[in-house]
PDB file of N, CA and C in Angstrom:
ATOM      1  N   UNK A   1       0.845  -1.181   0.000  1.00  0.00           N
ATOM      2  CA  UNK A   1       0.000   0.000   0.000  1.00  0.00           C
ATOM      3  C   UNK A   1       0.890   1.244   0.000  1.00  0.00           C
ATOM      4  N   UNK A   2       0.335   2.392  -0.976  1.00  0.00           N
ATOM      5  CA  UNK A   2       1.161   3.255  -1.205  1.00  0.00           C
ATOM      6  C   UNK A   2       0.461   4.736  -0.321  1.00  0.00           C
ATOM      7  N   UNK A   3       0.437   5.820   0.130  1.00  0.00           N
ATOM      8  CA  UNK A   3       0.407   6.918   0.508  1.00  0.00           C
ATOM      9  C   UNK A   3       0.570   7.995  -0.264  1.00  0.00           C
ATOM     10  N   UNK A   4       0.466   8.507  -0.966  1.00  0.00           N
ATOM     11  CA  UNK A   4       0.500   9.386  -2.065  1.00  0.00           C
ATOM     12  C   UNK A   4       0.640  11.034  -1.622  1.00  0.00           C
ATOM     13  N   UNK A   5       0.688  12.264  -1.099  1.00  0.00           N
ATOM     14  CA  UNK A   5       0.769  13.630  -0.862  1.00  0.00           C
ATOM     15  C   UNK A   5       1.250  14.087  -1.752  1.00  0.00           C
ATOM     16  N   UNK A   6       0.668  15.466  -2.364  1.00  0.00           N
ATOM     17  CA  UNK A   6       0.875  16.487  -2.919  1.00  0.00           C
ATOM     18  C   UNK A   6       0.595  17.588  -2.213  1.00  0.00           C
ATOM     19  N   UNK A   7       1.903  18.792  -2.256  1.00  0.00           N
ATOM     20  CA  UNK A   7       1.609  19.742  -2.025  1.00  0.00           C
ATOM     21  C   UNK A   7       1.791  21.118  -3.022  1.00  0.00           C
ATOM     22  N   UNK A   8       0.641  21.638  -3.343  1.00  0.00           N
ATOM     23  CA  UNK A   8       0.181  22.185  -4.363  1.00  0.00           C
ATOM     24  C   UNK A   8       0.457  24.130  -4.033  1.00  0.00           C
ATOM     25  N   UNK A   9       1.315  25.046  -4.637  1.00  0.00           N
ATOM     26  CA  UNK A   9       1.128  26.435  -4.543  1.00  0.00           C
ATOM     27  C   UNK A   9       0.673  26.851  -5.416  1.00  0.00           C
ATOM     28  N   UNK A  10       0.042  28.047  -5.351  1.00  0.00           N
ATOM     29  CA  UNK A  10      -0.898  28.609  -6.438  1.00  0.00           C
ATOM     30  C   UNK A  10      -1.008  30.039  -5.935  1.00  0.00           C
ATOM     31  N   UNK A  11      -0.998  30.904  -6.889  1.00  0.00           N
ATOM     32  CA  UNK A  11      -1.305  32.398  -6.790  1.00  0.00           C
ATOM     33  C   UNK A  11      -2.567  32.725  -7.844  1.00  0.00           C
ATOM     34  N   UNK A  12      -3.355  33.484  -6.998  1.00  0.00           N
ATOM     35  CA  UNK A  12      -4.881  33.760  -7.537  1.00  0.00           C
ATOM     36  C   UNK A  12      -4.582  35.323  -7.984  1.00  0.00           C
ATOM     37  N   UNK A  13      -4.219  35.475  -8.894  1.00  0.00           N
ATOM     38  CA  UNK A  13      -3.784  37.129  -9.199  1.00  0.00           C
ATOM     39  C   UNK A  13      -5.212  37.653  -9.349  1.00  0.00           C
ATOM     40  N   UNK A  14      -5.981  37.363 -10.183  1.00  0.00           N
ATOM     41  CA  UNK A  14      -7.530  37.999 -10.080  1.00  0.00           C
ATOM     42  C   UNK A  14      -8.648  38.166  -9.182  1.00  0.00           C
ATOM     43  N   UNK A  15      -7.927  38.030  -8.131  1.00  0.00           N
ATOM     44  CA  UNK A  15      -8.668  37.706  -6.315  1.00  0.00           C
ATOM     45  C   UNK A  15      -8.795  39.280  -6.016  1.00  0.00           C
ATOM     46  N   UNK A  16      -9.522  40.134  -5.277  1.00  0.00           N
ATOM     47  CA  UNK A  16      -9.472  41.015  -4.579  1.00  0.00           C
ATOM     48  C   UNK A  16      -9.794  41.107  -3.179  1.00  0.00           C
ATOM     49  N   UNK A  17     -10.409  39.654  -2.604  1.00  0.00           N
ATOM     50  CA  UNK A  17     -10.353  39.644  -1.367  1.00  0.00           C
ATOM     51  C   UNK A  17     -10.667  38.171  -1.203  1.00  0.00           C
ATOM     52  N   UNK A  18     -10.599  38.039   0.385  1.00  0.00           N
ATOM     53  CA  UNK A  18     -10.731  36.771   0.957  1.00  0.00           C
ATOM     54  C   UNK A  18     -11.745  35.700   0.343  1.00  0.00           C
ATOM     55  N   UNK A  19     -13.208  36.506   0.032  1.00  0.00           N
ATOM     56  CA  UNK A  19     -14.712  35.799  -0.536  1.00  0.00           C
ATOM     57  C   UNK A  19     -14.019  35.565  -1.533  1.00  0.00           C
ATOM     58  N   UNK A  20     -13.444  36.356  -2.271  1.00  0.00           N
ATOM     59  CA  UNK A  20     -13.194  35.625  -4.140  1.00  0.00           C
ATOM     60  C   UNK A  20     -12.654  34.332  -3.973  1.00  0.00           C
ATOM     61  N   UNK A  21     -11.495  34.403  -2.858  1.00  0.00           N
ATOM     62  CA  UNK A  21     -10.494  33.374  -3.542  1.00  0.00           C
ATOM     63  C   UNK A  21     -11.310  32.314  -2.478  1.00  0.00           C
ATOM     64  N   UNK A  22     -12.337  32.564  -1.952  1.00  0.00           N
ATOM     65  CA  UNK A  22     -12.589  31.310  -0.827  1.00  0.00           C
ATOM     66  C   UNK A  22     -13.877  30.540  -1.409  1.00  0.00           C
ATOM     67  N   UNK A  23     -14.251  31.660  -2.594  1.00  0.00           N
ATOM     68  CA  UNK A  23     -15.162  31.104  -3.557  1.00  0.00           C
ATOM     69  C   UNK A  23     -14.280  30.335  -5.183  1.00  0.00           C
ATOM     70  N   UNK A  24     -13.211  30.613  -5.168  1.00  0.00           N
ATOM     71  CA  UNK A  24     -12.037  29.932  -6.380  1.00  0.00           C
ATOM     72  C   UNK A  24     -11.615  28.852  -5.971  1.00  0.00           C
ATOM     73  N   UNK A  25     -10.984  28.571  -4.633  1.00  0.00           N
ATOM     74  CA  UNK A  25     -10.686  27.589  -3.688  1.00  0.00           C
ATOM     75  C   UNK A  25     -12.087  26.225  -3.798  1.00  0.00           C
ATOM     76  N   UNK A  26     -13.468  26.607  -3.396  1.00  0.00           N
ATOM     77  CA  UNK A  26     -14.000  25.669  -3.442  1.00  0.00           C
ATOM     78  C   UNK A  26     -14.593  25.229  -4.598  1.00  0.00           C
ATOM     79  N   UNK A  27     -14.461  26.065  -5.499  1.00  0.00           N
ATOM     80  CA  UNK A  27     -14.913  25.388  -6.977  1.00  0.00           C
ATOM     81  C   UNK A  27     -13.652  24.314  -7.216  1.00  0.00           C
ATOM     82  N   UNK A  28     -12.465  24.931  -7.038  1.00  0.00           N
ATOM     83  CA  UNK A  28     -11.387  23.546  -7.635  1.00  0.00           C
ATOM     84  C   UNK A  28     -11.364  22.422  -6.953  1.00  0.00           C
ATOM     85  N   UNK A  29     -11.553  22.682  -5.376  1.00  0.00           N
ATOM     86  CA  UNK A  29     -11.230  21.244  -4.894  1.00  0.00           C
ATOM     87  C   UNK A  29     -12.856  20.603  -5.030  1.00  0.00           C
ATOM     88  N   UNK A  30     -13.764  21.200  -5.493  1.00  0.00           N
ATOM     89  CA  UNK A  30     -14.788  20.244  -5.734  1.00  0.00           C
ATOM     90  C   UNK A  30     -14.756  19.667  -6.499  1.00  0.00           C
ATOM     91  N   UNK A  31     -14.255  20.240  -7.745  1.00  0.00           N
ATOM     92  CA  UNK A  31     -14.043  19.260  -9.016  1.00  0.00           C
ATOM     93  C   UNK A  31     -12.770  18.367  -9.038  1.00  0.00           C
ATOM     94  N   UNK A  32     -11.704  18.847  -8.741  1.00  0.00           N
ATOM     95  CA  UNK A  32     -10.877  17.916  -8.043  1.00  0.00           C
ATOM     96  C   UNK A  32     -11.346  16.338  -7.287  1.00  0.00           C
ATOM     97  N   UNK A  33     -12.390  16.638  -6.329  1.00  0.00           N
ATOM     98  CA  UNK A  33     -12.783  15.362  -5.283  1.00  0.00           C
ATOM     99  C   UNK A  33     -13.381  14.633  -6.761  1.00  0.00           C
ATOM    100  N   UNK A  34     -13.958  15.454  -7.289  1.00  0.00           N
ATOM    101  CA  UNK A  34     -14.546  14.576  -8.218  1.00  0.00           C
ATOM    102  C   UNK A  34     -14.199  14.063  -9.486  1.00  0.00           C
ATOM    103  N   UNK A  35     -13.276  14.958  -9.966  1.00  0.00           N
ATOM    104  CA  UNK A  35     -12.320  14.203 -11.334  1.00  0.00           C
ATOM    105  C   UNK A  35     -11.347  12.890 -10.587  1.00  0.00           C
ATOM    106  N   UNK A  36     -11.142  12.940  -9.709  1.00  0.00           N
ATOM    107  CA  UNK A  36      -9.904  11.935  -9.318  1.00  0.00           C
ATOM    108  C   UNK A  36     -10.004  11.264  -7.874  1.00  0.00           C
ATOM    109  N   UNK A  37     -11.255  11.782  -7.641  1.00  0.00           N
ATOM    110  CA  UNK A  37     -11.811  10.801  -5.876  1.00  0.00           C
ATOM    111  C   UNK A  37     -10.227  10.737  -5.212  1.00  0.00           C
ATOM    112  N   UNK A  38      -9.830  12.348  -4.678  1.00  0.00           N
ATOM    113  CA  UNK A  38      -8.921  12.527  -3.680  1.00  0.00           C
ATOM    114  C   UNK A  38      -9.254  13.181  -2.599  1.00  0.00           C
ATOM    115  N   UNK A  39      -8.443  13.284  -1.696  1.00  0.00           N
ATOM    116  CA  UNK A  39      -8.538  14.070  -0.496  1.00  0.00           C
ATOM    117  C   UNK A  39      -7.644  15.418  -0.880  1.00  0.00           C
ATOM    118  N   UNK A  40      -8.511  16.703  -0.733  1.00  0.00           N
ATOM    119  CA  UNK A  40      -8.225  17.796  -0.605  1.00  0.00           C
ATOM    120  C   UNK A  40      -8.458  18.676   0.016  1.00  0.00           C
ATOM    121  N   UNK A  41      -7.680  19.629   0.618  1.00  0.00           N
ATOM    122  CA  UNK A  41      -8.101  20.805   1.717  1.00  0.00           C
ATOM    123  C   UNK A  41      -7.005  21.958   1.398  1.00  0.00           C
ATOM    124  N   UNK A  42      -6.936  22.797   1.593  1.00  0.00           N
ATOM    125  CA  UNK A  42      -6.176  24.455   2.211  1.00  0.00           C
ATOM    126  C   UNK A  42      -5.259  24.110   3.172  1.00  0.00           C
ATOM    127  N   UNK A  43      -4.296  24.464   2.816  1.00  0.00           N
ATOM    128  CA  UNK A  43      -3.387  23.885   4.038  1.00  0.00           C
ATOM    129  C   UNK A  43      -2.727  25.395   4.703  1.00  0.00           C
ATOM    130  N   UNK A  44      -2.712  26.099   4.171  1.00  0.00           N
ATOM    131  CA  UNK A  44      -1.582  27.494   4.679  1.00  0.00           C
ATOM    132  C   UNK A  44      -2.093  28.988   3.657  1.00  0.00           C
ATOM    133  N   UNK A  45      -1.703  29.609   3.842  1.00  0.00           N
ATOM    134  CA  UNK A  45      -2.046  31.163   3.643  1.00  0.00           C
ATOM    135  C   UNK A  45      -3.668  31.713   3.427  1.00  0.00           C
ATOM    136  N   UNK A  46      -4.216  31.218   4.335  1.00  0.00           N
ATOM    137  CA  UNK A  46      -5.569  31.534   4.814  1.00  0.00           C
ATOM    138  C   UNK A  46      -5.943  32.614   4.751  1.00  0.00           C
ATOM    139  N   UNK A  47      -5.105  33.912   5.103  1.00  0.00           N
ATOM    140  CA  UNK A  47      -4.993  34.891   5.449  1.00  0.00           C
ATOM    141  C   UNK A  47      -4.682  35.751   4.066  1.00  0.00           C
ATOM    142  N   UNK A  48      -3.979  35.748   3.142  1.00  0.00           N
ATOM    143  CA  UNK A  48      -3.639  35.606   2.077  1.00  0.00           C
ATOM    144  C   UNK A  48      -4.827  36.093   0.551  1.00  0.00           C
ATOM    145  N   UNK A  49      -4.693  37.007   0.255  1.00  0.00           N
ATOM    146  CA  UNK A  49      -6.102  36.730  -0.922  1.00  0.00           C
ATOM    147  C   UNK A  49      -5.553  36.301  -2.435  1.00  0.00           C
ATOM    148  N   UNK A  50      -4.215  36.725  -2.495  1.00  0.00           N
ATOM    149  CA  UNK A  50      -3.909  35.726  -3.675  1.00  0.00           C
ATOM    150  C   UNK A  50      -2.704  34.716  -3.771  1.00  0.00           C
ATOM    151  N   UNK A  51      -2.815  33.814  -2.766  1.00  0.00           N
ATOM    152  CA  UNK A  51      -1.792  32.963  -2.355  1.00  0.00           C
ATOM    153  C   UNK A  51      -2.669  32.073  -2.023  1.00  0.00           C
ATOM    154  N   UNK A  52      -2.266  30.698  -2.334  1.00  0.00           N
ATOM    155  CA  UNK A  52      -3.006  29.241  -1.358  1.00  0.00           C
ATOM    156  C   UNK A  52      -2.097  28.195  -1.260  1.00  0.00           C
ATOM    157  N   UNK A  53      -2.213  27.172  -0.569  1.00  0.00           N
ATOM    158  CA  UNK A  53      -1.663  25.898  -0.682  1.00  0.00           C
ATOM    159  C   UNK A  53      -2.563  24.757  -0.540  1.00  0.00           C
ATOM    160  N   UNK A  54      -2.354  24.081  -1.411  1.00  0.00           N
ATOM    161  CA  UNK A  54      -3.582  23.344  -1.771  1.00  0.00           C
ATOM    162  C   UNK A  54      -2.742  21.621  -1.323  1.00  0.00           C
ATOM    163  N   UNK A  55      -3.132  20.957  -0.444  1.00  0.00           N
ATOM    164  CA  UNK A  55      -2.858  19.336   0.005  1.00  0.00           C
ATOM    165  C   UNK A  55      -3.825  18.774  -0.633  1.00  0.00           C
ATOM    166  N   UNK A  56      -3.288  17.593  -1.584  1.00  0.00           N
ATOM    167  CA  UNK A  56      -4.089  16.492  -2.272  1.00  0.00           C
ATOM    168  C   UNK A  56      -3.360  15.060  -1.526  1.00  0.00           C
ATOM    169  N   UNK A  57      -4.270  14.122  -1.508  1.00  0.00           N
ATOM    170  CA  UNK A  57      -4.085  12.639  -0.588  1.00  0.00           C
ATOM    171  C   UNK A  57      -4.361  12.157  -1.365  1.00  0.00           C
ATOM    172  N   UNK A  58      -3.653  10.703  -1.486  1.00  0.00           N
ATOM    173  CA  UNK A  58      -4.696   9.503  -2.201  1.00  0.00           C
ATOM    174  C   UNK A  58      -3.919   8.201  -1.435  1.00  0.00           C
ATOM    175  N   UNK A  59      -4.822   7.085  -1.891  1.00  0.00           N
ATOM    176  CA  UNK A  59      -3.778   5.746  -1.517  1.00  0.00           C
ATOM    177  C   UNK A  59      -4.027   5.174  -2.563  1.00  0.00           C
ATOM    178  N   UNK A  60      -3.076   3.702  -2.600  1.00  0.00           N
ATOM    179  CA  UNK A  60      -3.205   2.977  -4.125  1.00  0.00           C
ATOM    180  C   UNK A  60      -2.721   1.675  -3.509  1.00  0.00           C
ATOM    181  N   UNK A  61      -2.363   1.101  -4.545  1.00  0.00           N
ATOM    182  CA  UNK A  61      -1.497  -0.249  -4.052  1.00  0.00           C
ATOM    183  C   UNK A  61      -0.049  -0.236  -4.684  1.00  0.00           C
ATOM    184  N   UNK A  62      -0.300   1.165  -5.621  1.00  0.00           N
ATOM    185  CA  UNK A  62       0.868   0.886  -6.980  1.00  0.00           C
ATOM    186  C   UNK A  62       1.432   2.805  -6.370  1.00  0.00           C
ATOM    187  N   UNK A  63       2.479   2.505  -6.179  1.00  0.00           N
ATOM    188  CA  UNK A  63       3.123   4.041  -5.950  1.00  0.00           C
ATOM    189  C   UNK A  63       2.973   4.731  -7.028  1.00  0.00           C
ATOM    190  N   UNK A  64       3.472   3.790  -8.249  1.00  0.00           N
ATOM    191  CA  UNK A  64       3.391   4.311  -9.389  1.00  0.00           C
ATOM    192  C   UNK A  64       2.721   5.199 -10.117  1.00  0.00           C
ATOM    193  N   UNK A  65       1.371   4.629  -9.892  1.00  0.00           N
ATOM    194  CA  UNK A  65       0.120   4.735 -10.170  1.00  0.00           C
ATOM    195  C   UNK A  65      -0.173   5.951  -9.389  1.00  0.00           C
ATOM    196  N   UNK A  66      -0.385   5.953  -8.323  1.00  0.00           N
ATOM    197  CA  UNK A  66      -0.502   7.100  -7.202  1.00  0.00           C
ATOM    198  C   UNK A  66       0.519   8.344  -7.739  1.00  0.00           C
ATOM    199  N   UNK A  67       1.863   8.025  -7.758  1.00  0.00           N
ATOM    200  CA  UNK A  67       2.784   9.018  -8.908  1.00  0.00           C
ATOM    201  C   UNK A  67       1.875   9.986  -9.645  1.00  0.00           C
ATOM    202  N   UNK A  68       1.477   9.135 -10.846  1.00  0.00           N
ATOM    203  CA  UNK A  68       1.042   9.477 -12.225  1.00  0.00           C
ATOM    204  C   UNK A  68      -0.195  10.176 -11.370  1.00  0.00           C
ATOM    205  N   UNK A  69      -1.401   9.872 -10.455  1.00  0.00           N
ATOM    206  CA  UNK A  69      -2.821  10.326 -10.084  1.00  0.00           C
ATOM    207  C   UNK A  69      -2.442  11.972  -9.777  1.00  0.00           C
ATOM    208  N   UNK A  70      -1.184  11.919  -8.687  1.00  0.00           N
ATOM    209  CA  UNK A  70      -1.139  13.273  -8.348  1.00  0.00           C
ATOM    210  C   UNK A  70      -0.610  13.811  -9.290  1.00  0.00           C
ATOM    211  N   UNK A  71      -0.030  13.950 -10.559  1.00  0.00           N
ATOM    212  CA  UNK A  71       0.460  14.838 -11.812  1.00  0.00           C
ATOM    213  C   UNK A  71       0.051  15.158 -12.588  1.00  0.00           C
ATOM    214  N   UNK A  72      -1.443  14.284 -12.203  1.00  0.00           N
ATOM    215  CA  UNK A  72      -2.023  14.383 -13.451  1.00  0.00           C
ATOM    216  C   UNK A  72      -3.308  15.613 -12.766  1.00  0.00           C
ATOM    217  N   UNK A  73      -3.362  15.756 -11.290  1.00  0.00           N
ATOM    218  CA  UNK A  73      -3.872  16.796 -10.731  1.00  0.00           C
ATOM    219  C   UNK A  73      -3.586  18.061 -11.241  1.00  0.00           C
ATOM    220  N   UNK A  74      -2.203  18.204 -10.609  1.00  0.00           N
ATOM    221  CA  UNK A  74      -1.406  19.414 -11.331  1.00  0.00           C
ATOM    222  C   UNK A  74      -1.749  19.783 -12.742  1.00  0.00           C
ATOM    223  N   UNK A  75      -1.687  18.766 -13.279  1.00  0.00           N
ATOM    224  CA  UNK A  75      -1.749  19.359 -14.778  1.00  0.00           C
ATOM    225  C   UNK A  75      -2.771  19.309 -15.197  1.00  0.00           C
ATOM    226  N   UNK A  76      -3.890  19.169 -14.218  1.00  0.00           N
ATOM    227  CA  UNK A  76      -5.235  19.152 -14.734  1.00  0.00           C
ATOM    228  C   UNK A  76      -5.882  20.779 -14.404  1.00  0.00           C
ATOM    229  N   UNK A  77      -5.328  21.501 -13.151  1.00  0.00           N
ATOM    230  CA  UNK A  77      -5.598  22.929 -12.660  1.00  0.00           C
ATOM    231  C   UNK A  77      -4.463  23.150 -13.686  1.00  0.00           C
ATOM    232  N   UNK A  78      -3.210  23.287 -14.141  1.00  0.00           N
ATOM    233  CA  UNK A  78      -2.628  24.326 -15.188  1.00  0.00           C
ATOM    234  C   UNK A  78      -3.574  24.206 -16.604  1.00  0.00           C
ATOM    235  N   UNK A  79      -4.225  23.043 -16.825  1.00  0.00           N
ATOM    236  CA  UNK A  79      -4.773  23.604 -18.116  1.00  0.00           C
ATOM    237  C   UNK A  79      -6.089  23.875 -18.025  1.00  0.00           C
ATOM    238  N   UNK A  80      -7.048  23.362 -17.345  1.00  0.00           N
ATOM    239  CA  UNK A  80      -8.781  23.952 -16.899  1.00  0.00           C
ATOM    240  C   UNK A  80      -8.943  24.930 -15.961  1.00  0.00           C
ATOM    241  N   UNK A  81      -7.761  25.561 -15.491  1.00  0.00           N
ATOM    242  CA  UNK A  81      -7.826  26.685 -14.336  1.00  0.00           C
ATOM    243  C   UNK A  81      -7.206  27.935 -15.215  1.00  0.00           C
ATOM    244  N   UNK A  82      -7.198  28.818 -15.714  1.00  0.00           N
ATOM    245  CA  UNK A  82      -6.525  29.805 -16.259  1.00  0.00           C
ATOM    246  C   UNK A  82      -6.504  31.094 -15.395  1.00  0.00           C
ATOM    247  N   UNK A  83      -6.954  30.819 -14.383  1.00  0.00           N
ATOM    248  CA  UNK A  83      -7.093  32.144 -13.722  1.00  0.00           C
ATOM    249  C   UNK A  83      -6.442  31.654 -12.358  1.00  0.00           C
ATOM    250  N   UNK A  84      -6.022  30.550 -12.361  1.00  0.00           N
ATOM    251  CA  UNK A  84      -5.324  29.978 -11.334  1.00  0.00           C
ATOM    252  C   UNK A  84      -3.674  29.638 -11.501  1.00  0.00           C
ATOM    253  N   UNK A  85      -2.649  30.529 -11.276  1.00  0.00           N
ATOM    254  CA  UNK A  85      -1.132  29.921 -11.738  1.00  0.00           C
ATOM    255  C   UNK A  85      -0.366  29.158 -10.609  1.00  0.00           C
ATOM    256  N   UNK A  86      -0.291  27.659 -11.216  1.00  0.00           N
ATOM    257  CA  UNK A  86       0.570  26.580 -10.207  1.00  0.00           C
ATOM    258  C   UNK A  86       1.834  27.308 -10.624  1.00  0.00           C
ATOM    259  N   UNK A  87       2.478  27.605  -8.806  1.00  0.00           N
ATOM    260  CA  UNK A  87       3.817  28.604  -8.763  1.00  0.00           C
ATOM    261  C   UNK A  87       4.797  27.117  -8.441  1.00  0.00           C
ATOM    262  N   UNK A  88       4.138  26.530  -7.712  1.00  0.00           N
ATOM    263  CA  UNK A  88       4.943  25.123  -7.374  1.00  0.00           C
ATOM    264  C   UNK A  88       4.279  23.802  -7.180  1.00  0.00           C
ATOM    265  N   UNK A  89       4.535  22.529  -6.929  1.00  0.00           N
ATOM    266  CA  UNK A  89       4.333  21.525  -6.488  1.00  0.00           C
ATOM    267  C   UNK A  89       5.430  20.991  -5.731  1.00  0.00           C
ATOM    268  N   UNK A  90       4.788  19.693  -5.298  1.00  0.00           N
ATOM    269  CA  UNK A  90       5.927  18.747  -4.737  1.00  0.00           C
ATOM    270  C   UNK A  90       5.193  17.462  -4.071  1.00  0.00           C
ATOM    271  N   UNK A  91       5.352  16.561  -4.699  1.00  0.00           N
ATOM    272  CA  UNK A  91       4.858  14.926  -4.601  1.00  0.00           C
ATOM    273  C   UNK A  91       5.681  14.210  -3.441  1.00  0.00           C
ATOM    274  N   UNK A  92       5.661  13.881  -2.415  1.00  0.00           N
ATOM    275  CA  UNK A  92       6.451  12.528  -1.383  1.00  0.00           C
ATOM    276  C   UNK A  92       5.171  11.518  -1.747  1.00  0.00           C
ATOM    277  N   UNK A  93       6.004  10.247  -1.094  1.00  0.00           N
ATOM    278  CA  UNK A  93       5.336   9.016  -1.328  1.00  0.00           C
ATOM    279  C   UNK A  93       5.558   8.749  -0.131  1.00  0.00           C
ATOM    280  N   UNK A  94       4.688   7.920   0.693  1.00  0.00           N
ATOM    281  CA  UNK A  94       5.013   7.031   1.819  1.00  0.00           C
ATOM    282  C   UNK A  94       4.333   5.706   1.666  1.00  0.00           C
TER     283      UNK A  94
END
C-alpha cells in the first residue's frame, strides 16, 4: 500500500479579497474530489487573498500509479484553471 501527498502552490492574481479566492478555492477542490476521488483541503495562507496551498491525498497499491494520479492533478488545474497559476508543487510518497 502506497500513501501518495501532494503539495500544491498557487497564486490567484484575479482575487481582490478573501470571498473571491474562498469562492475559487471551493470550486477547484470540488471538481478535483470529483475528477480523481482525492482528499483535498487548504493547508496554509488563509490569510492571504492571492496565495493558497492546496494538500491532495490519495492511496493505491501501486506508488506508481498514485505518482502518475497526483500529476495528473497538477496538470489538470494548469490547463482547466486559467485564472489559477501553479507557482509550485511537490509529490512525497510514503
Amino acid at each position: 500500500m502506497a500513501i501518495g501527498y501532494c503539495q500544491i502552490q498557487l497564486h490567484l492574481p484575479d482575487n481582490h479579497s478573501l470571498k473571491e479566492k474562498r469562492s475559487v478555492l471551493r470550486s477547484i477542490t470540488a471538481r478535483l474530489r470529483q475528477e480523481f476521488n482525492i482528499s483535498i483541503a487548504e493547508l496554509d495562507h488563509q490569510d492571504l487573498w492571492q496565495s493558497a496551498c492546496l494538500g491532495v491525498v490519495s492511496i493505491s497499491n501501486e506508488a506508481s500509479r498514485l505518482h502518475h494520479l497526483l500529476e495528473d492533478v497538477v496538470h489538470w488545474l494548469e490547463q482547466n484553471r486559467p485564472d489559477v497559476e501553479v507557482t509550485g508543487y511537490q509529490i512525497e510518497m510514503f
